[in-house]
C-alpha atoms as a PDB file:
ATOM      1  CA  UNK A   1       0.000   0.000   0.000  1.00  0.00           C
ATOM      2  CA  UNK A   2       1.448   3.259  -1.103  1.00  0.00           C
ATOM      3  CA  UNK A   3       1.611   6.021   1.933  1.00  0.00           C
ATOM      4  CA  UNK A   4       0.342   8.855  -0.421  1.00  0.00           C
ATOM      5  CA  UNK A   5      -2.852   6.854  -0.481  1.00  0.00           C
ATOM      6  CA  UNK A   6      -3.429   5.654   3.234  1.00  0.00           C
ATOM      7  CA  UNK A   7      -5.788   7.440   4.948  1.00  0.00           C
ATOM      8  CA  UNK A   8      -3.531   6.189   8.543  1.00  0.00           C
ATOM      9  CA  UNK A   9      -0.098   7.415   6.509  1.00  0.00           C
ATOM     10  CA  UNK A  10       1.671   9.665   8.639  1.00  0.00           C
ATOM     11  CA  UNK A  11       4.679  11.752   8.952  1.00  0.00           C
ATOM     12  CA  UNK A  12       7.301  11.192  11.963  1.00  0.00           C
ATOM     13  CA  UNK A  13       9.608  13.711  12.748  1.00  0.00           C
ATOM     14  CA  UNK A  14      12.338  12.886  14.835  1.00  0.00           C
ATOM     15  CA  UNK A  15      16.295  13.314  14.569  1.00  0.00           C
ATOM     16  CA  UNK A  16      16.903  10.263  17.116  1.00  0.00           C
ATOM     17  CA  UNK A  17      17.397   7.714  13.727  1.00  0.00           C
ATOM     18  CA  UNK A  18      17.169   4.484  16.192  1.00  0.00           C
ATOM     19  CA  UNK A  19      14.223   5.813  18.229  1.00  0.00           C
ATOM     20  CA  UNK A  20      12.326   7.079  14.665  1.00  0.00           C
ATOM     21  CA  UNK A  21      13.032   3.793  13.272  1.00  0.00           C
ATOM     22  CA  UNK A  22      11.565   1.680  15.590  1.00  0.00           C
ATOM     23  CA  UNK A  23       8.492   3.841  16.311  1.00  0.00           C
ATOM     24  CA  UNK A  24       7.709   4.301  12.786  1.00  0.00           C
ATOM     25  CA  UNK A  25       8.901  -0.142  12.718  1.00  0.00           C
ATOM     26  CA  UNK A  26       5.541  -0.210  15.834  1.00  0.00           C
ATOM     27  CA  UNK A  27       3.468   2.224  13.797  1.00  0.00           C
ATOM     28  CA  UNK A  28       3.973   0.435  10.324  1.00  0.00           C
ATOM     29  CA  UNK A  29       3.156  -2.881  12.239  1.00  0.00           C
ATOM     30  CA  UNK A  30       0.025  -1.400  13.435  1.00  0.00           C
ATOM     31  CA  UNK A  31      -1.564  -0.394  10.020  1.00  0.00           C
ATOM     32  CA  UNK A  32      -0.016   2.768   9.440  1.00  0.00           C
ATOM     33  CA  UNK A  33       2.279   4.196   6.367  1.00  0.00           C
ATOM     34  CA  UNK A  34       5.195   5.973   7.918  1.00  0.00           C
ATOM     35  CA  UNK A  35       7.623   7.998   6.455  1.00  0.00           C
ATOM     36  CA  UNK A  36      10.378   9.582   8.434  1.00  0.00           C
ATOM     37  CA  UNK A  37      12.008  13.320   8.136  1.00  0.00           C
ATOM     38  CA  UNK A  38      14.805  13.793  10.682  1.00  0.00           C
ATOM     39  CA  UNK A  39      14.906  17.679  11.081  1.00  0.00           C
ATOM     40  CA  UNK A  40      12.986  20.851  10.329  1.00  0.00           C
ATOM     41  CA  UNK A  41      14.159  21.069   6.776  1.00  0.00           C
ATOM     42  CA  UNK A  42      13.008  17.557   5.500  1.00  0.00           C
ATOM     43  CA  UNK A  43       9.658  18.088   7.557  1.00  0.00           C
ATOM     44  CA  UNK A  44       9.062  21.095   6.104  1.00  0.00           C
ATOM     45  CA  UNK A  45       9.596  19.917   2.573  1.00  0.00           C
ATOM     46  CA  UNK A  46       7.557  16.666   3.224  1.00  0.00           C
ATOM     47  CA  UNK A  47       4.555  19.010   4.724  1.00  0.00           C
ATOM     48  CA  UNK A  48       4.481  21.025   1.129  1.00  0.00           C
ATOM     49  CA  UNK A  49       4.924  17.721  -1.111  1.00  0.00           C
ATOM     50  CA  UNK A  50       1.735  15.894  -0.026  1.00  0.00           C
ATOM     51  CA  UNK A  51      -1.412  16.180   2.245  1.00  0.00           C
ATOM     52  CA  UNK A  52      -0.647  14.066   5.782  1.00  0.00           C
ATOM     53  CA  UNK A  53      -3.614  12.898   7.243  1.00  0.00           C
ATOM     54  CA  UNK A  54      -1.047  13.061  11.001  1.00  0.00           C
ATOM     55  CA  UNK A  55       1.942  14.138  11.441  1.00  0.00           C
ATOM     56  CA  UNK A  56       3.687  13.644  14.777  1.00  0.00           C
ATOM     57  CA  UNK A  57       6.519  15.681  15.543  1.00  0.00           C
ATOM     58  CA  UNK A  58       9.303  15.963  18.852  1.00  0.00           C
ATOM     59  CA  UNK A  59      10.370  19.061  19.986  1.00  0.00           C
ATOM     60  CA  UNK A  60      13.886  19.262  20.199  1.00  0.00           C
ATOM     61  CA  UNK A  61      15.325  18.525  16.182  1.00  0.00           C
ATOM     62  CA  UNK A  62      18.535  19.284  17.839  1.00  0.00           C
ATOM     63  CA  UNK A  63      18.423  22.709  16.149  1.00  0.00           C
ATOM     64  CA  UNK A  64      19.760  26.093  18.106  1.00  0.00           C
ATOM     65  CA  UNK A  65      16.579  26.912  19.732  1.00  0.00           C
ATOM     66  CA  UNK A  66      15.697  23.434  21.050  1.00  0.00           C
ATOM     67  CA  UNK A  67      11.915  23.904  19.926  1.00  0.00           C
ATOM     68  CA  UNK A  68      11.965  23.072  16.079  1.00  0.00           C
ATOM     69  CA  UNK A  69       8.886  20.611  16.578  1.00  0.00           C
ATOM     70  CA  UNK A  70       6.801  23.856  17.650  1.00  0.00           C
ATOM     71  CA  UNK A  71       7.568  25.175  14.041  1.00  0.00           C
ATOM     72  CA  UNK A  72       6.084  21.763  12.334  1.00  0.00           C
ATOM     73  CA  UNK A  73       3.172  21.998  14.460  1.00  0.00           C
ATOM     74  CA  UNK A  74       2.749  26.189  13.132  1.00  0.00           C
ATOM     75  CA  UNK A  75       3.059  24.443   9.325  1.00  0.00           C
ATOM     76  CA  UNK A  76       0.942  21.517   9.546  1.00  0.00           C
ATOM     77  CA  UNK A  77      -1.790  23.471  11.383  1.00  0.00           C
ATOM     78  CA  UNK A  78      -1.627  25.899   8.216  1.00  0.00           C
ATOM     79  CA  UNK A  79      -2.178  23.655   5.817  1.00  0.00           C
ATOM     80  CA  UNK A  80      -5.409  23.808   3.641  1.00  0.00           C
ATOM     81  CA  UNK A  81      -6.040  19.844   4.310  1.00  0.00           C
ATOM     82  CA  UNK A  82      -5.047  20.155   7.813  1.00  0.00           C
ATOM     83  CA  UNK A  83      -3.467  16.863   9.743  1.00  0.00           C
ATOM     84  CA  UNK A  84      -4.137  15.487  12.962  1.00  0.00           C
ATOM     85  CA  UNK A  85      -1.295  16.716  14.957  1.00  0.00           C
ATOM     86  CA  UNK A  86       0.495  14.920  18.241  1.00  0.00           C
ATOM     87  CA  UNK A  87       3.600  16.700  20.048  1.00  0.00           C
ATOM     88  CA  UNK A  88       5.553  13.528  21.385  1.00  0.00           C
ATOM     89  CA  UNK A  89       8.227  14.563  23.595  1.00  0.00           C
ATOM     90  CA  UNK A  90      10.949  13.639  26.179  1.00  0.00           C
ATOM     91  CA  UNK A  91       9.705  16.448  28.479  1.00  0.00           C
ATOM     92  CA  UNK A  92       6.622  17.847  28.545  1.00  0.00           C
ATOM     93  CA  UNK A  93       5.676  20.956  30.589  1.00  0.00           C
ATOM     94  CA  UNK A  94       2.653  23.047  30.772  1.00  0.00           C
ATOM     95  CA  UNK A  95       3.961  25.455  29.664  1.00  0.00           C
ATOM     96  CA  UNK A  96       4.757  23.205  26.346  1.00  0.00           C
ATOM     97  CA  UNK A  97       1.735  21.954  26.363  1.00  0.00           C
ATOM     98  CA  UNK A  98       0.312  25.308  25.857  1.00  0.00           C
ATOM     99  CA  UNK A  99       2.233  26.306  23.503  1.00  0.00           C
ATOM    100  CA  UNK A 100       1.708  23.232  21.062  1.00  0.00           C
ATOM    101  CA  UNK A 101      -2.070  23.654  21.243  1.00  0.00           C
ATOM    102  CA  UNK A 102      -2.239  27.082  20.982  1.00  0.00           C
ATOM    103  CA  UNK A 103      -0.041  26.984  17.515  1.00  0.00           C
ATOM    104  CA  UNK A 104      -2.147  23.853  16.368  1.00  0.00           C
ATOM    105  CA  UNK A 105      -1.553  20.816  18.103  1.00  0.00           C
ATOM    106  CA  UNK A 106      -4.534  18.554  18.771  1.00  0.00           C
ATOM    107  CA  UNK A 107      -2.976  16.595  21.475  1.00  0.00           C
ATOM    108  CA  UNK A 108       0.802  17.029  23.577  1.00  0.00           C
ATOM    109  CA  UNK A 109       2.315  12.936  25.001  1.00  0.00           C
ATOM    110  CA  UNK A 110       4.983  12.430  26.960  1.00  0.00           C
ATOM    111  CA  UNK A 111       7.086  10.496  25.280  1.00  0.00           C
ATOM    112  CA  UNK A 112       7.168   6.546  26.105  1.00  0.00           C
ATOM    113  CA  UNK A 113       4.501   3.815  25.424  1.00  0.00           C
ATOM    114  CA  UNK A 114       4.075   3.471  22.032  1.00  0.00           C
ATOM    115  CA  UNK A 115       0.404   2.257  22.358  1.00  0.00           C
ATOM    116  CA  UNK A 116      -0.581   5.251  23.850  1.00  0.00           C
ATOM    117  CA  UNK A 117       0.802   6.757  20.885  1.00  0.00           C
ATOM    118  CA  UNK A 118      -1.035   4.291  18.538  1.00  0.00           C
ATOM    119  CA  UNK A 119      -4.161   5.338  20.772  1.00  0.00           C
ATOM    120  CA  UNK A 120      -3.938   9.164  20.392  1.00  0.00           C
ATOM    121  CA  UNK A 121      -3.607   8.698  16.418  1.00  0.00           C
ATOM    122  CA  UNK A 122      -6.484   6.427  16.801  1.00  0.00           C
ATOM    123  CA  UNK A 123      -8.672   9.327  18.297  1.00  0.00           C
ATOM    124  CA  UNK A 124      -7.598  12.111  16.552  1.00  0.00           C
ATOM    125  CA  UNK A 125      -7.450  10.511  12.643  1.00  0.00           C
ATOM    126  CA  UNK A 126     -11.199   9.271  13.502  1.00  0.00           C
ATOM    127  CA  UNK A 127     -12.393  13.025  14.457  1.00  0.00           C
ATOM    128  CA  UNK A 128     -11.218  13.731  10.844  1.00  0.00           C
ATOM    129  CA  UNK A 129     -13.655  12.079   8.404  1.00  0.00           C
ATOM    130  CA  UNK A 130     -13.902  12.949   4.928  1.00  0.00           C
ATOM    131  CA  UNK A 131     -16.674  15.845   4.781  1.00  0.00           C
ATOM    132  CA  UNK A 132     -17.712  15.464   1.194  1.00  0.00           C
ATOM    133  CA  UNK A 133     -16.226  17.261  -1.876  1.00  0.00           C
ATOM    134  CA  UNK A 134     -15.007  20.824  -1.785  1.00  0.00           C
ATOM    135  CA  UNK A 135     -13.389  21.964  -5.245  1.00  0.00           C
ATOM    136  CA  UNK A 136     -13.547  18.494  -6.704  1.00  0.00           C
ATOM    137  CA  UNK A 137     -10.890  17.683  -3.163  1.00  0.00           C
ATOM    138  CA  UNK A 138     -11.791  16.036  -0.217  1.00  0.00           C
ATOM    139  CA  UNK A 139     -11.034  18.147   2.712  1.00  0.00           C
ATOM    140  CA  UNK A 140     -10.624  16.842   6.027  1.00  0.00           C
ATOM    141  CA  UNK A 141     -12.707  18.303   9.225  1.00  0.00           C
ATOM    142  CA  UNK A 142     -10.806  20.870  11.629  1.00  0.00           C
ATOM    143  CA  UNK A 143     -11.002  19.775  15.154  1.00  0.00           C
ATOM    144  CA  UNK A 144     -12.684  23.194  16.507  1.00  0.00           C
ATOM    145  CA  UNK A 145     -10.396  26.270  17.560  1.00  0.00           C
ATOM    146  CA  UNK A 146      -8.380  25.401  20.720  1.00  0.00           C
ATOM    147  CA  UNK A 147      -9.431  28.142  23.134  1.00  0.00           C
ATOM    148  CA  UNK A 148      -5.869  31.122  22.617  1.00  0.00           C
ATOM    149  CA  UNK A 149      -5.425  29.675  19.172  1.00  0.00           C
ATOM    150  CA  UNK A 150      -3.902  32.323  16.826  1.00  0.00           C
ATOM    151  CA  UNK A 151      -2.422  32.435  13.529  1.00  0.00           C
ATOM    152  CA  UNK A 152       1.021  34.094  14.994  1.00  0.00           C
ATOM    153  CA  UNK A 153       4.210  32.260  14.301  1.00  0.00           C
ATOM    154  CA  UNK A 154       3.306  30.361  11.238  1.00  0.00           C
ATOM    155  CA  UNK A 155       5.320  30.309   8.451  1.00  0.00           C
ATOM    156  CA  UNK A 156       4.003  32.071   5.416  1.00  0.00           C
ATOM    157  CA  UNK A 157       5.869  29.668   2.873  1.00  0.00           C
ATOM    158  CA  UNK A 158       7.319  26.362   3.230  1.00  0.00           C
ATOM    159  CA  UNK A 159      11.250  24.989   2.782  1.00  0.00           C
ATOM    160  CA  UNK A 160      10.841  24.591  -0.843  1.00  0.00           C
ATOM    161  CA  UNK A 161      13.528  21.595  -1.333  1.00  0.00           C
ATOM    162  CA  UNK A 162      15.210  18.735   0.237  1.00  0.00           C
ATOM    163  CA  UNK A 163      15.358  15.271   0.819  1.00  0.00           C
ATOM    164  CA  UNK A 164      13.262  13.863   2.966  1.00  0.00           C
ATOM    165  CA  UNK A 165      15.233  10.827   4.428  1.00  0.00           C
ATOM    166  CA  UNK A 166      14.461   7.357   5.478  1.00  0.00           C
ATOM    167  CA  UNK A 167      10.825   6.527   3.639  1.00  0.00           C
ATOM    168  CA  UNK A 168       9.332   3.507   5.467  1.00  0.00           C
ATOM    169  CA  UNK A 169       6.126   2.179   4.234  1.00  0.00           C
END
């Protein structure tokens, strides 16, 4: 089954390569098409090649400011066929937490079990049923507004090349 065609593909970002390969190894197992970007620039790229139904994304891409994950979540959450977004990460705060949902996150895990990984996808791909046709496209349902959502911080255009490493399906 090709990912661009699964309606439970998803993107993984993470720059741990042995910890993204066996998550998206337990995700693939589990029904879903997985493909892998390891930093902000192949994320970005595979967010403006093709519509995600999810996209999960860490925090820290090992980047200079630590919080390169918040910057996939401000992309994804712009995106006319908006994905079903989970922040996954080592250390989660409240303050994090916040943050992800106010830029677009639908739901911030502390990273660990797996299944309550698979679980969150679960929930959040079934709130987003095909709605009927718009413009000859499918579009996929918005969860509603997170209460402090706003439109600050997203980027107006996205990377516009690179290689998106590590393709599992």
């Amino acid at each position: 089954m090709r990912a661009d065609l699964d309606s439970n593909a998803l993107l993984l970002v993470e720059d741990d390569v042995p910890f993204a390969t066996c998550t998206a190894e337990f995700l693939s197992r589990r029904g879903h098409g997985v493909e892998l970007a390891f930093d902000l620039v192949s994320a970005s790229c595979a967010l403006a090649r093709r519509a995600w139904p999810a996209v999960v994304t860490d925090v820290d891409l090992s980047g200079p400011s630590g919080t390169e994950g918040l910057e996939v979540v401000s992309a994804a959450a712009a995106l006319r066929r908006r994905p079903a977004i989970v922040v996954w990460s080592g250390c989660v705060s409240e303050g994090l937490r916040r943050e992800a949902l106010r830029l677009g996150a639908d739901a911030v895990l502390e990273k660990g079990s797996l299944w309550e990984l698979e679980a969150e996808l679960a929930r959040q791909l079934a709130k987003r049923q095909p709605t009927g046709a718009v413009d000859g496209e499918d579009r996929m349902r918005d969860r509603p507004a997170a209460e402090g959502r706003s439109d600050c911080g997203k980027p107006k255009h996205p990377a516009e090349s690179a290689t998106v490493l590590g393709a599992r399906q």
